[in-house]
N, C-alpha and C. Protein backbone atom coordinates (compact mmCIF):
# COMPACT_ATOMS: atom_id res chain seq x y z
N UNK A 1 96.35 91.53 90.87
CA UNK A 1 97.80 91.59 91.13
C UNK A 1 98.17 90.48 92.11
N UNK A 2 99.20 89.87 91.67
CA UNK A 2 99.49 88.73 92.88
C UNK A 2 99.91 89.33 94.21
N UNK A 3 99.87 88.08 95.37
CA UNK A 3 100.12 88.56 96.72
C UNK A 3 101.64 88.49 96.63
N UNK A 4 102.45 89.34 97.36
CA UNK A 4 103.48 88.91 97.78
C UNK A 4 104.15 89.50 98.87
N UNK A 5 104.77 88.59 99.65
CA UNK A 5 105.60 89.16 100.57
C UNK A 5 106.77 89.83 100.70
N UNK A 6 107.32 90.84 101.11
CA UNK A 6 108.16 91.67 100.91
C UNK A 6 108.84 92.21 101.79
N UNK A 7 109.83 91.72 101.88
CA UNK A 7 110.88 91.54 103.13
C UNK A 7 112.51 92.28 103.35
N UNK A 8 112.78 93.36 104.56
CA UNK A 8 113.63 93.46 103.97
C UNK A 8 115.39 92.78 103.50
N UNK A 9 116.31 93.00 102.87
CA UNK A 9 117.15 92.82 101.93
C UNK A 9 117.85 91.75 103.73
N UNK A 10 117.95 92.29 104.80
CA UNK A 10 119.09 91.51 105.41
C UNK A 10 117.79 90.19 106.17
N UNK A 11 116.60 89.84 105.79
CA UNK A 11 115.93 88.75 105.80
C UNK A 11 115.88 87.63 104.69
N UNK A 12 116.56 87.97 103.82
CA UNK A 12 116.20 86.89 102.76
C UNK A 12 117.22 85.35 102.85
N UNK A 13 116.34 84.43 102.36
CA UNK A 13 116.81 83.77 102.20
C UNK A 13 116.53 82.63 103.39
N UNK A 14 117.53 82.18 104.48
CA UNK A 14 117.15 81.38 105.19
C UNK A 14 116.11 81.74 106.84
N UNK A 15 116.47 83.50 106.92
CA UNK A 15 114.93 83.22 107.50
C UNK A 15 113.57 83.82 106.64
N UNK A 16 113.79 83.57 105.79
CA UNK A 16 112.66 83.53 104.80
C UNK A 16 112.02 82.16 104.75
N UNK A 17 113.07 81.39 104.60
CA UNK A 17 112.19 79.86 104.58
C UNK A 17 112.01 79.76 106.21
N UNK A 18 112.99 79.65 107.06
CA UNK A 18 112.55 79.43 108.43
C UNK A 18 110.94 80.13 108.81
N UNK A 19 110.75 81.66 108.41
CA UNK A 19 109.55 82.17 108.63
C UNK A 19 108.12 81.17 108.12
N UNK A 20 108.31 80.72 106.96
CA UNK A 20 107.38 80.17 106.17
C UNK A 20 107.06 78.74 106.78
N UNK A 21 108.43 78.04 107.27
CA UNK A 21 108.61 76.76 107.75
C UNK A 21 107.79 76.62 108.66
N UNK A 22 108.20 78.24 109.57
CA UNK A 22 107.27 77.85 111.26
C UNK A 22 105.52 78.00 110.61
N UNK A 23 105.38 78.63 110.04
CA UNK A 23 103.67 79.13 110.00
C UNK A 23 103.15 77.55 109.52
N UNK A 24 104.09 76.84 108.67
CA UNK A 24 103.01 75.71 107.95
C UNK A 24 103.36 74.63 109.09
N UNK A 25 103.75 74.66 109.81
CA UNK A 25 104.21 73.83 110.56
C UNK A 25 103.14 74.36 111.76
N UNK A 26 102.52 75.75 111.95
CA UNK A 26 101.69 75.74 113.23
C UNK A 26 100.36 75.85 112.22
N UNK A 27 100.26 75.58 111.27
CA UNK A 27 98.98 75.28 110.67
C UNK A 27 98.33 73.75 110.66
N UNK A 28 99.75 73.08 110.48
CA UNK A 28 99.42 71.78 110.92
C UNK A 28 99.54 71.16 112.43
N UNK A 29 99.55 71.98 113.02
CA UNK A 29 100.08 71.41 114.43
C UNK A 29 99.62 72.44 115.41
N UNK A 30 98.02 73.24 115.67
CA UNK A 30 98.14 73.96 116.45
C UNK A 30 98.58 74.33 118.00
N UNK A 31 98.29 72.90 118.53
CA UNK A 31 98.49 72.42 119.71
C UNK A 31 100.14 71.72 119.93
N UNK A 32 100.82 72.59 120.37
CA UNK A 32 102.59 71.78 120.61
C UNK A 32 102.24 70.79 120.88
N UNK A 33 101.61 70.60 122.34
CA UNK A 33 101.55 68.94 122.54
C UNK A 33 100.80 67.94 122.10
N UNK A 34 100.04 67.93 121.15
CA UNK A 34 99.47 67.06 120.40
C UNK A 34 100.12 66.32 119.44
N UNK A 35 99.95 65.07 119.47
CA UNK A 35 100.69 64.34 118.41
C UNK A 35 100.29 64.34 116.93
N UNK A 36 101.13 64.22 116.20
CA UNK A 36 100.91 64.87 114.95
C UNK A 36 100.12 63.56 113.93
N UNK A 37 99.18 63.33 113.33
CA UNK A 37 98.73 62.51 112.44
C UNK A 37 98.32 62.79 111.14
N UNK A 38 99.33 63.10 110.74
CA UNK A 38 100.14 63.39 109.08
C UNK A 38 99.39 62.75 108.34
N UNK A 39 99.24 63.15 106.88
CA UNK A 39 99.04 62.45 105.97
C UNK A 39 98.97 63.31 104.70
N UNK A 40 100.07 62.94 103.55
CA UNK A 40 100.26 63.60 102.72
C UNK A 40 99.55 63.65 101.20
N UNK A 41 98.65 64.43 101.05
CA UNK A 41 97.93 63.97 99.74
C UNK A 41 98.76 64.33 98.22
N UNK A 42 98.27 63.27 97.11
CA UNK A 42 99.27 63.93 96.26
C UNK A 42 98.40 63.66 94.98
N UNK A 43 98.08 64.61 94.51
CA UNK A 43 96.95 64.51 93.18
C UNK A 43 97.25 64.71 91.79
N UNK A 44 97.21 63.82 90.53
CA UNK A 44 97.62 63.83 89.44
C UNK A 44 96.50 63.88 88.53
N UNK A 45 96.11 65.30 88.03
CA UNK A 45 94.89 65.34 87.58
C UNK A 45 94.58 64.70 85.88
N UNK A 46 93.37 64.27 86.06
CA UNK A 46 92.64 63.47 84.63
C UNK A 46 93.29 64.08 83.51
N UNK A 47 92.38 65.36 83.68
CA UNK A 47 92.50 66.32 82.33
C UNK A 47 93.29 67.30 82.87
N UNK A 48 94.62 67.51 81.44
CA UNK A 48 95.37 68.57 82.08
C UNK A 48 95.06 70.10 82.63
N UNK A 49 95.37 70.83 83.31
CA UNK A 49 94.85 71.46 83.99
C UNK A 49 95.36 73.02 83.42
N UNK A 50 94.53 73.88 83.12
CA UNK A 50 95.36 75.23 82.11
C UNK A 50 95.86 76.07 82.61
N UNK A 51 95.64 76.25 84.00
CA UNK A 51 95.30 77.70 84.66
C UNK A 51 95.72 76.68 86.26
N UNK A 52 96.40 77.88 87.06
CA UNK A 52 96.40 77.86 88.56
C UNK A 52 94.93 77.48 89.33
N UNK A 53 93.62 78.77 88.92
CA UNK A 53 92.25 78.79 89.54
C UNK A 53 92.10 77.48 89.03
N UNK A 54 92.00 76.93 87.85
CA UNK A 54 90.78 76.13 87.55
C UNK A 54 91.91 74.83 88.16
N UNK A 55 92.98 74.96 88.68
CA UNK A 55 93.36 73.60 89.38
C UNK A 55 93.21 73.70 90.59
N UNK A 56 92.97 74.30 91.11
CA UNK A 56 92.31 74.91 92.63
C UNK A 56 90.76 74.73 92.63
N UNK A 57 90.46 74.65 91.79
CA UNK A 57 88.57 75.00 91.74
C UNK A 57 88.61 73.07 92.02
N UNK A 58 89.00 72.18 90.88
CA UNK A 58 88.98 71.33 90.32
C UNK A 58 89.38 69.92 91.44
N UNK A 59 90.44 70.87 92.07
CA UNK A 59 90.91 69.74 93.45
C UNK A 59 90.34 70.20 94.62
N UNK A 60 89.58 71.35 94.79
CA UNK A 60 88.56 71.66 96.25
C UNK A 60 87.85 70.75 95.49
N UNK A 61 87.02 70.58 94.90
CA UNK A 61 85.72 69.21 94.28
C UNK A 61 86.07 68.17 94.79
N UNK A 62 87.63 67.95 94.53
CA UNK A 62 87.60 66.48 95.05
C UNK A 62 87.99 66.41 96.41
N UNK A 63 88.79 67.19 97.23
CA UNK A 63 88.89 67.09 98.46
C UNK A 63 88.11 67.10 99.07
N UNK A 64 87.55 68.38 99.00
CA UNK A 64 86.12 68.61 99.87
C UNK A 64 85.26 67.26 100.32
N UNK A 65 84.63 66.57 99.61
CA UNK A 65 83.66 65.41 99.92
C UNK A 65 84.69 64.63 101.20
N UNK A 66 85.91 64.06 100.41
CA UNK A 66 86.62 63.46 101.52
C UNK A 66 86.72 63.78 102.57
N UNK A 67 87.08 65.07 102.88
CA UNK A 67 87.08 65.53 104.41
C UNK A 67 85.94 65.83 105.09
N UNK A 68 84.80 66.09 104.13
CA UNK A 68 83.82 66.47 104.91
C UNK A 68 83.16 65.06 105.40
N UNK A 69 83.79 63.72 104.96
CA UNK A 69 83.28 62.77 105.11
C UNK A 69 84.17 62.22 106.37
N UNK A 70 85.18 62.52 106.51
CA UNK A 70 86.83 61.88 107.23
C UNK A 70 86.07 63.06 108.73
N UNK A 71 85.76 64.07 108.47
CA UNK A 71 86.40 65.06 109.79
C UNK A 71 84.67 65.90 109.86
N UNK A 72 83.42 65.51 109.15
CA UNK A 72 82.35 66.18 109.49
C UNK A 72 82.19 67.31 108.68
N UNK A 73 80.56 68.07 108.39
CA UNK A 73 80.37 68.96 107.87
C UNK A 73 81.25 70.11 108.29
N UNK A 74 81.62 70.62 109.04
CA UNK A 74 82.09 71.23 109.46
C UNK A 74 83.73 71.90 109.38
N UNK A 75 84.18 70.51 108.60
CA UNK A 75 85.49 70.11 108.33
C UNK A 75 86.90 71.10 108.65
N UNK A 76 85.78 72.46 107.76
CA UNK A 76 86.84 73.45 107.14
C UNK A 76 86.88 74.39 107.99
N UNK A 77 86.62 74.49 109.47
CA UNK A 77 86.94 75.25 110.57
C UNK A 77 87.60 74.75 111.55
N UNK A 78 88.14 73.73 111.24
CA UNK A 78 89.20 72.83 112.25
C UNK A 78 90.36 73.23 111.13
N UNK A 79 91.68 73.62 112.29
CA UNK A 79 92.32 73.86 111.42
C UNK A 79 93.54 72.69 111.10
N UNK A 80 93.59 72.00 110.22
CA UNK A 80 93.85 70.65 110.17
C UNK A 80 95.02 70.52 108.95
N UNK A 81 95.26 71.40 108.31
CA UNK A 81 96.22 71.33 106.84
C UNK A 81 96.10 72.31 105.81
N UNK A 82 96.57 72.12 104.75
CA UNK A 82 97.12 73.29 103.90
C UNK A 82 97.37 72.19 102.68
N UNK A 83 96.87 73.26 100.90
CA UNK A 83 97.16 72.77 100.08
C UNK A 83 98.56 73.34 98.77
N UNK A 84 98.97 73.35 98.31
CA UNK A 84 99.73 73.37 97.27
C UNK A 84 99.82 73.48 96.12
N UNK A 85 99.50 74.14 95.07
CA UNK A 85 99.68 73.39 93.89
C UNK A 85 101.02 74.08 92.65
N UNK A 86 101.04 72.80 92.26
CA UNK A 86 102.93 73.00 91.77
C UNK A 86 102.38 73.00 90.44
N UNK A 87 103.93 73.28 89.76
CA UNK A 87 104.43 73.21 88.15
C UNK A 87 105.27 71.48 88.39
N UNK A 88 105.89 71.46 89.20
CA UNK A 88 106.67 70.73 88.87
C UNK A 88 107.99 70.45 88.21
N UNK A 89 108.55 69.60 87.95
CA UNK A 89 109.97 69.35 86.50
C UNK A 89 109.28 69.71 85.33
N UNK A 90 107.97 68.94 85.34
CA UNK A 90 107.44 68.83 83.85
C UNK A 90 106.50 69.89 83.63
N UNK A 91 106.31 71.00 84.37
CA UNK A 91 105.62 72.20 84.36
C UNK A 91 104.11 71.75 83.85
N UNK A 92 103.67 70.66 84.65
CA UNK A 92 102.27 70.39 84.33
C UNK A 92 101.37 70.47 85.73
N UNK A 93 100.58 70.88 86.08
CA UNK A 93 99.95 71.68 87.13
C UNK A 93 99.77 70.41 87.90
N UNK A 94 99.64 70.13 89.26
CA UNK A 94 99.39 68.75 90.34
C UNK A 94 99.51 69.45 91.82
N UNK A 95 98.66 68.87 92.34
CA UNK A 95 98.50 69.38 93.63
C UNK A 95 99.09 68.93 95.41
N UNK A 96 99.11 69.05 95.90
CA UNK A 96 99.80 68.05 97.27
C UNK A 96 98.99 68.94 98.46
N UNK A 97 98.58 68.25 99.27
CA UNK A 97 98.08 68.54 100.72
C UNK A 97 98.81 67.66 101.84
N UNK A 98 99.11 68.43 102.45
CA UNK A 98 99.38 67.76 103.88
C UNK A 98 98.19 68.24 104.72
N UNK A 99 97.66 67.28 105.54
CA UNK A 99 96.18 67.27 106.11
C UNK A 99 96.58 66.32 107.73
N UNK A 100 96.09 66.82 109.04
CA UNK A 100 96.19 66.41 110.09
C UNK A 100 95.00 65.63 110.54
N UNK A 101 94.91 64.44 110.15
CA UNK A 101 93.70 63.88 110.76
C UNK A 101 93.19 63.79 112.15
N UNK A 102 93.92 64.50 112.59
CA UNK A 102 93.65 64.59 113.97
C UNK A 102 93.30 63.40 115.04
N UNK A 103 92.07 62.87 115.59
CA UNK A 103 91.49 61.51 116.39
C UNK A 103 91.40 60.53 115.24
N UNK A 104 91.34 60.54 113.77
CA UNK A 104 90.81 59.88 112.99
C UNK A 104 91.84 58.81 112.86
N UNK A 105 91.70 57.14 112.22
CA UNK A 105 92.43 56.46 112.12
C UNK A 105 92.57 56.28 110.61
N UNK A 106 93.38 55.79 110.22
CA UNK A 106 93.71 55.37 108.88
C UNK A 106 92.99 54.31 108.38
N UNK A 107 92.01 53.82 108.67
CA UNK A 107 90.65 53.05 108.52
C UNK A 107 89.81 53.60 108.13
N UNK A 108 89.97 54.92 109.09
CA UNK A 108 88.56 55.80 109.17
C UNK A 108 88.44 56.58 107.83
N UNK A 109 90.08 56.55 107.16
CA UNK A 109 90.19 57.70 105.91
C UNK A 109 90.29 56.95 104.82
N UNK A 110 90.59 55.83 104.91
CA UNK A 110 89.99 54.82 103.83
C UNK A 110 88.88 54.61 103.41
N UNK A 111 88.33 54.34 104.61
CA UNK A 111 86.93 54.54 104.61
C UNK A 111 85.82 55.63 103.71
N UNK A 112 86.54 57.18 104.24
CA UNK A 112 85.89 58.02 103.32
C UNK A 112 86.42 58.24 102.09
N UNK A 113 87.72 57.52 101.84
CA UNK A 113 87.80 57.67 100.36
C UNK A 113 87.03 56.56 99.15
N UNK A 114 86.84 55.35 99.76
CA UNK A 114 86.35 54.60 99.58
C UNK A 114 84.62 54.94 99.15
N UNK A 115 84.34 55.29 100.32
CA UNK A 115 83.20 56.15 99.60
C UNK A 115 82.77 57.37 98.85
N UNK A 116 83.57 58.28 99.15
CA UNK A 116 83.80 59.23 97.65
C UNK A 116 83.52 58.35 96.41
N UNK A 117 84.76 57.74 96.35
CA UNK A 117 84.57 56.66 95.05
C UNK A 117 83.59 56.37 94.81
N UNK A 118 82.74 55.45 95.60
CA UNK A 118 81.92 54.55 95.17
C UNK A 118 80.31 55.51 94.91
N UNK A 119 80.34 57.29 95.56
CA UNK A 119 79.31 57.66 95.81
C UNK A 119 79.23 58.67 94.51
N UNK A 120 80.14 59.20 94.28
CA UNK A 120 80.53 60.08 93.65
C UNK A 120 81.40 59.96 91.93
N UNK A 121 80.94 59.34 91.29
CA UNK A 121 81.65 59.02 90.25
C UNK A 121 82.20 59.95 89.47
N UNK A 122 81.09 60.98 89.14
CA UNK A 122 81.34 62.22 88.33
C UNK A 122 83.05 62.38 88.85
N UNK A 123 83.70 62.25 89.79
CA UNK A 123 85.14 63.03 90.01
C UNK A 123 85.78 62.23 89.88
N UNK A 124 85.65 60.73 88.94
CA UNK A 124 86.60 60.31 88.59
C UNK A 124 87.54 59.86 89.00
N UNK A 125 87.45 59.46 89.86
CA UNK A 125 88.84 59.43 91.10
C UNK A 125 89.39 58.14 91.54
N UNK A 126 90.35 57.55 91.86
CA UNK A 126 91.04 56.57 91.86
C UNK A 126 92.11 57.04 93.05
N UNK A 127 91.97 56.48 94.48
CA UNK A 127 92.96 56.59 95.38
C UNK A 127 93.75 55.43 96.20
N UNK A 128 94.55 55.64 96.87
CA UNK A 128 95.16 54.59 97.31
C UNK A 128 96.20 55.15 98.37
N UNK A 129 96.24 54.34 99.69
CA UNK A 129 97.00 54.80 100.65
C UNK A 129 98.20 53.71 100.71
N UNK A 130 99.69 54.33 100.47
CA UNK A 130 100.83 53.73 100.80
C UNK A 130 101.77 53.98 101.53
N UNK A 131 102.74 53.57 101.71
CA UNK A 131 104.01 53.74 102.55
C UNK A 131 104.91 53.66 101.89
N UNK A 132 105.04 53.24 100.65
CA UNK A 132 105.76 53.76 99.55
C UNK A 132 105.62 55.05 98.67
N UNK A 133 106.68 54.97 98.05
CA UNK A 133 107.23 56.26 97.03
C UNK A 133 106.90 55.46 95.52
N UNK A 134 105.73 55.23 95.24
CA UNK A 134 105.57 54.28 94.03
C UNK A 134 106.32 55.72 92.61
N UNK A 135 106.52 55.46 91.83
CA UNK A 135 107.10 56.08 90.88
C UNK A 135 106.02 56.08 89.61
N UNK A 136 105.01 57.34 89.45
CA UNK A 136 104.34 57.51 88.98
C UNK A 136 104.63 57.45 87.32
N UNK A 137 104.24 56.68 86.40
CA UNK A 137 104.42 56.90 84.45
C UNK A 137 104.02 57.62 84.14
N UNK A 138 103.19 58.51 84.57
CA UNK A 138 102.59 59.67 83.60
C UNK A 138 102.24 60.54 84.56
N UNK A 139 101.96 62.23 84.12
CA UNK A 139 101.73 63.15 85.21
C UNK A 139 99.70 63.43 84.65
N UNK A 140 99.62 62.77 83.74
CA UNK A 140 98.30 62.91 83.03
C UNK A 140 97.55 61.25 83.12
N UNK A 141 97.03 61.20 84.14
CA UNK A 141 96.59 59.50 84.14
C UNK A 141 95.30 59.81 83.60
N UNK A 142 94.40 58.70 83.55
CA UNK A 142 93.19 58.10 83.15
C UNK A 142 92.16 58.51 84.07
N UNK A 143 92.64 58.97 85.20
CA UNK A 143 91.63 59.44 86.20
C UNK A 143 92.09 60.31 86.95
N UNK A 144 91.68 61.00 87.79
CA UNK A 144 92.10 62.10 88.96
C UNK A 144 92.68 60.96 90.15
N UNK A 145 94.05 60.84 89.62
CA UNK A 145 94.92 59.98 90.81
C UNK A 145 95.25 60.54 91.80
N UNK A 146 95.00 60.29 93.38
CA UNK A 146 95.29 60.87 94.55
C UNK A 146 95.69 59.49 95.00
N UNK A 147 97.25 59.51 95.59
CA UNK A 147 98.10 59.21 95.94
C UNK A 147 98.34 60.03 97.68
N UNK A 148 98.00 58.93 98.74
CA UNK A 148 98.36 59.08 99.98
C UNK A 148 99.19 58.49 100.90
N UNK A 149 99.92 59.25 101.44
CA UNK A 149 100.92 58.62 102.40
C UNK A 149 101.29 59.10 103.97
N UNK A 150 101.29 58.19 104.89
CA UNK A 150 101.31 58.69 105.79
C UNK A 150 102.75 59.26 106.40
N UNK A 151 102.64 60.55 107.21
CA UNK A 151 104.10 61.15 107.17
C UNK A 151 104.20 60.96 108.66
N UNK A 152 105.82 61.25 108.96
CA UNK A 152 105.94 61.06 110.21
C UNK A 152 107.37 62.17 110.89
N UNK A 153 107.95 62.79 109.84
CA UNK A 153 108.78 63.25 109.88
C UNK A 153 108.27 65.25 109.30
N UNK A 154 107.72 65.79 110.49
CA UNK A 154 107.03 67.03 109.99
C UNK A 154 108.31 67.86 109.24
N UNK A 155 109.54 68.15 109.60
CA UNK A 155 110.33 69.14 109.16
C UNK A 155 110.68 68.55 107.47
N UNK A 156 110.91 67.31 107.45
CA UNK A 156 111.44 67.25 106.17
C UNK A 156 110.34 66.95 105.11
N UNK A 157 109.05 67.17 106.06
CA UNK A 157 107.72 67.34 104.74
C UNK A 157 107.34 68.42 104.51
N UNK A 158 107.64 69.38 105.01
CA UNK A 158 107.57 70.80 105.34
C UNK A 158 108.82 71.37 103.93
N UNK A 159 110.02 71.10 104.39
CA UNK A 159 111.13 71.50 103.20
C UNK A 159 111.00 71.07 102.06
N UNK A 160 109.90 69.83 101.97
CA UNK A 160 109.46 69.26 100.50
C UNK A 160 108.53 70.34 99.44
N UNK A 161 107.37 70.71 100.66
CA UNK A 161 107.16 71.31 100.12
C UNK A 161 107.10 72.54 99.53
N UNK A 162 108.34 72.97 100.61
CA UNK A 162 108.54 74.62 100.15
C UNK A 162 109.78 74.30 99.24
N UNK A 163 109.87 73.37 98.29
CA UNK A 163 111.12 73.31 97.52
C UNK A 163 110.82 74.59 96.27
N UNK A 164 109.67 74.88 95.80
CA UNK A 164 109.57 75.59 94.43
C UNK A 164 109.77 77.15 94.70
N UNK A 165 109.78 77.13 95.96
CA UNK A 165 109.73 79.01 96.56
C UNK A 165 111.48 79.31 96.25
N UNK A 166 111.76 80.49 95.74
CA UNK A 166 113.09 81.40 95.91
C UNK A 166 113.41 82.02 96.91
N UNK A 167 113.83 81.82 97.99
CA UNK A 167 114.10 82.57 99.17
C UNK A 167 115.24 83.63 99.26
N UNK A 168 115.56 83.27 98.16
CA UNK A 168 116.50 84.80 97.99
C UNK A 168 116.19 85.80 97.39
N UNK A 169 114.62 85.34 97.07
CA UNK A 169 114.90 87.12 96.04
C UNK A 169 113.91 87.87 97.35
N UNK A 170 113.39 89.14 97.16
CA UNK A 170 112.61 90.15 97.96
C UNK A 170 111.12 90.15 98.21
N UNK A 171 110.85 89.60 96.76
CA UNK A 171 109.27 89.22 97.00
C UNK A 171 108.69 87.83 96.47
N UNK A 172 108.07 87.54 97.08
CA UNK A 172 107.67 85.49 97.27
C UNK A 172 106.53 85.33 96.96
N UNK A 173 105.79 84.73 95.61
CA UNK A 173 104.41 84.90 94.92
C UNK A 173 103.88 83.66 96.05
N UNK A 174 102.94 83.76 96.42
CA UNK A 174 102.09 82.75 97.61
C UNK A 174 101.02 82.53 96.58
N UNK A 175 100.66 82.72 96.08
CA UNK A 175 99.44 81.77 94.98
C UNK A 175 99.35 80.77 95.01
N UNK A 176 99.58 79.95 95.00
CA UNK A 176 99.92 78.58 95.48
C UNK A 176 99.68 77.79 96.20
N UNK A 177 99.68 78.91 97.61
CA UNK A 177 99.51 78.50 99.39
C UNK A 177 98.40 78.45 99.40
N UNK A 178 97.57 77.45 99.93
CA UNK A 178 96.56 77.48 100.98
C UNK A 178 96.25 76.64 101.96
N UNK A 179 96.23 77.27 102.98
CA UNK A 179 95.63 76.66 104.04
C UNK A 179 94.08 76.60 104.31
N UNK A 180 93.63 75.55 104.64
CA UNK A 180 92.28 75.22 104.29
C UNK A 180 90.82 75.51 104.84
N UNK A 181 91.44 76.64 105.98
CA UNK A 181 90.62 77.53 106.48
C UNK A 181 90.06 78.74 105.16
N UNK A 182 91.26 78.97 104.59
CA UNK A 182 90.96 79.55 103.43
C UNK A 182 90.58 78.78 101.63
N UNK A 183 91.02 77.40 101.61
CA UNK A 183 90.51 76.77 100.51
C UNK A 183 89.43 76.69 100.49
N UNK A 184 89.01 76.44 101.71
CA UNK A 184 87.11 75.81 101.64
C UNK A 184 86.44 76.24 101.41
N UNK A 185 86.48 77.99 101.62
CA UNK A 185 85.58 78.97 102.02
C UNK A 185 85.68 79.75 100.49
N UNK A 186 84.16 79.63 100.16
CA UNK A 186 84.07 80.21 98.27
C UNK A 186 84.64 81.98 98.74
N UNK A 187 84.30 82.70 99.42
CA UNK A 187 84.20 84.05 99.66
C UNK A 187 86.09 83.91 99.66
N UNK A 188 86.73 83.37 100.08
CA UNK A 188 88.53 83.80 100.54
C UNK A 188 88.92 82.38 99.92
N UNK A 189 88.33 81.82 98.78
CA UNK A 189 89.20 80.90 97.84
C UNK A 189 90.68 81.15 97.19
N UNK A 190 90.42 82.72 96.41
CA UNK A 190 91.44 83.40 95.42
C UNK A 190 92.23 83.96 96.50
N UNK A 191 92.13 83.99 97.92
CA UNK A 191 93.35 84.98 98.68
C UNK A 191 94.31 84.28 99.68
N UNK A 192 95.42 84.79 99.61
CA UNK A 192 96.06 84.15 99.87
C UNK A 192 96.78 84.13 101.59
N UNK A 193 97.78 83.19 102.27
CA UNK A 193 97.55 83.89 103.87
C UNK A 193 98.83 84.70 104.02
N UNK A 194 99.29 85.89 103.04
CA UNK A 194 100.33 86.61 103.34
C UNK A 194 100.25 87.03 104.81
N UNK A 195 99.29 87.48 105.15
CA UNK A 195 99.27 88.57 106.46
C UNK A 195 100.06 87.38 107.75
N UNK A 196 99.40 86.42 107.63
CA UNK A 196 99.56 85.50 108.84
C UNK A 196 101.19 84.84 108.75
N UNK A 197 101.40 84.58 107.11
CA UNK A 197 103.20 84.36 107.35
C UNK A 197 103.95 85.32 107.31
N UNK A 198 103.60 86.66 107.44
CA UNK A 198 103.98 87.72 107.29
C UNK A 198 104.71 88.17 108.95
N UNK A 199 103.50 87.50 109.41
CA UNK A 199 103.54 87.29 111.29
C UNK A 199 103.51 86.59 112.08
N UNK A 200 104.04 85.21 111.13
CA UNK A 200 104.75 84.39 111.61
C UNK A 200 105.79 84.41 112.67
N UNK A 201 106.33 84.00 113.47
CA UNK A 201 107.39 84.16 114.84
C UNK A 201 108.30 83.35 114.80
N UNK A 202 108.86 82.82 113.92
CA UNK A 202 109.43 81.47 114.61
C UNK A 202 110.68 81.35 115.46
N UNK A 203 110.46 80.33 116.32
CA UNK A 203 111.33 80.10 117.27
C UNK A 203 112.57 79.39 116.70
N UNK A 204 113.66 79.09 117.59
CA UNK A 204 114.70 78.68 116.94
C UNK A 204 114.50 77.06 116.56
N UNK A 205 114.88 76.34 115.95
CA UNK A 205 114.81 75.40 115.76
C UNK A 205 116.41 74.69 115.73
């Protein structure tokens, strides 16, 4: 049965998203005063993808190496970002992460994508870090395209990506959500973090 949150009737809507806003926003940012070092991943998979799991199974493969290469074995207990995965316009499955590199430089994450690539062929993969909005031709490329960009503006990457959620209706399917304390980990892959945006706080903004 899917997760969902269930809220009552005089919460819906805008502090529904405000609730959701603050939690992904202290997932990426545990520390207030730390400066934020954004970076938005955006993945356009090889082979189309049939199913929610097997596009979740399919993009932990390819993330995983990267970070464990960018941020250490250890990667997936720093809590550093959260993944996504959409329908889209064209209702074809693609994924997006926003990921906090924390001390790391944008050298340093080139670096490990660079070697993914070159180490790892089986995943097919083809990446590239811009500062542009390049305008993708196909949602089905030739390879597992991951598309990165560095962000700088947390609230309006935050509203990007909660664009596919309904905040007006009563209950909010989170399938979708993960934060990567929970992606990484095979045992709490399939679950989702209702409880924690559930108890979410957020302050005024």
């Amino acid at each position: 049965m899917p997760s969902i949150m269930n809220l009552p009737q005089k919460t819906l809507a805008k502090q529904n998203e405000a609730i959701l806003a603050h939690y992904l926003k202290n997932v990426l940012k545990p520390d207030c005063q730390a400066d934020n070092n954004l970076y938005f991943f955006s993945l356009h998979f090889h082979y189309q993808q049939q199913t929610l799991i097997q596009a979740k199974e399919t993009y932990r493969k390819i993330l995983a190496p990267i970070l464990h290469r960018l941020l250490g074995k250890r990667f997936y207990k720093k809590p550093h970002g959260f993944t996504i995965i959409e329908h889209g316009k064209r209702n074809v499955l693609h994924a997006h992460s926003v990921i906090n590199i924390l001390d790391k430089t944008e050298k340093d994450l080139q670096e490990a994508l660079d070697y993914v690539v070159a180490h790892k062929p089986h995943l097919n993969l083809t990446c590239r870090i811009t500062k542009d909005n390049p305008d993708r031709k196909t949602y089905i490329p030739r390879t597992n395209d991951l598309l990165i960009k560095p962000e700088y503006y947390l609230p309006g990457l935050v509203g990007y990506l909660m664009k596919e959620y309904n905040f007006d209706k009563r209950e909010i399917n989170f399938d979708n959500l993960h934060p990567h304390e929970l992606f990484f980990d095979k045992d709490q892959l399939f679950k989702t973090p209702l409880r924690q945006i559930k108890e979410s706080k957020p302050k005024r903004y």
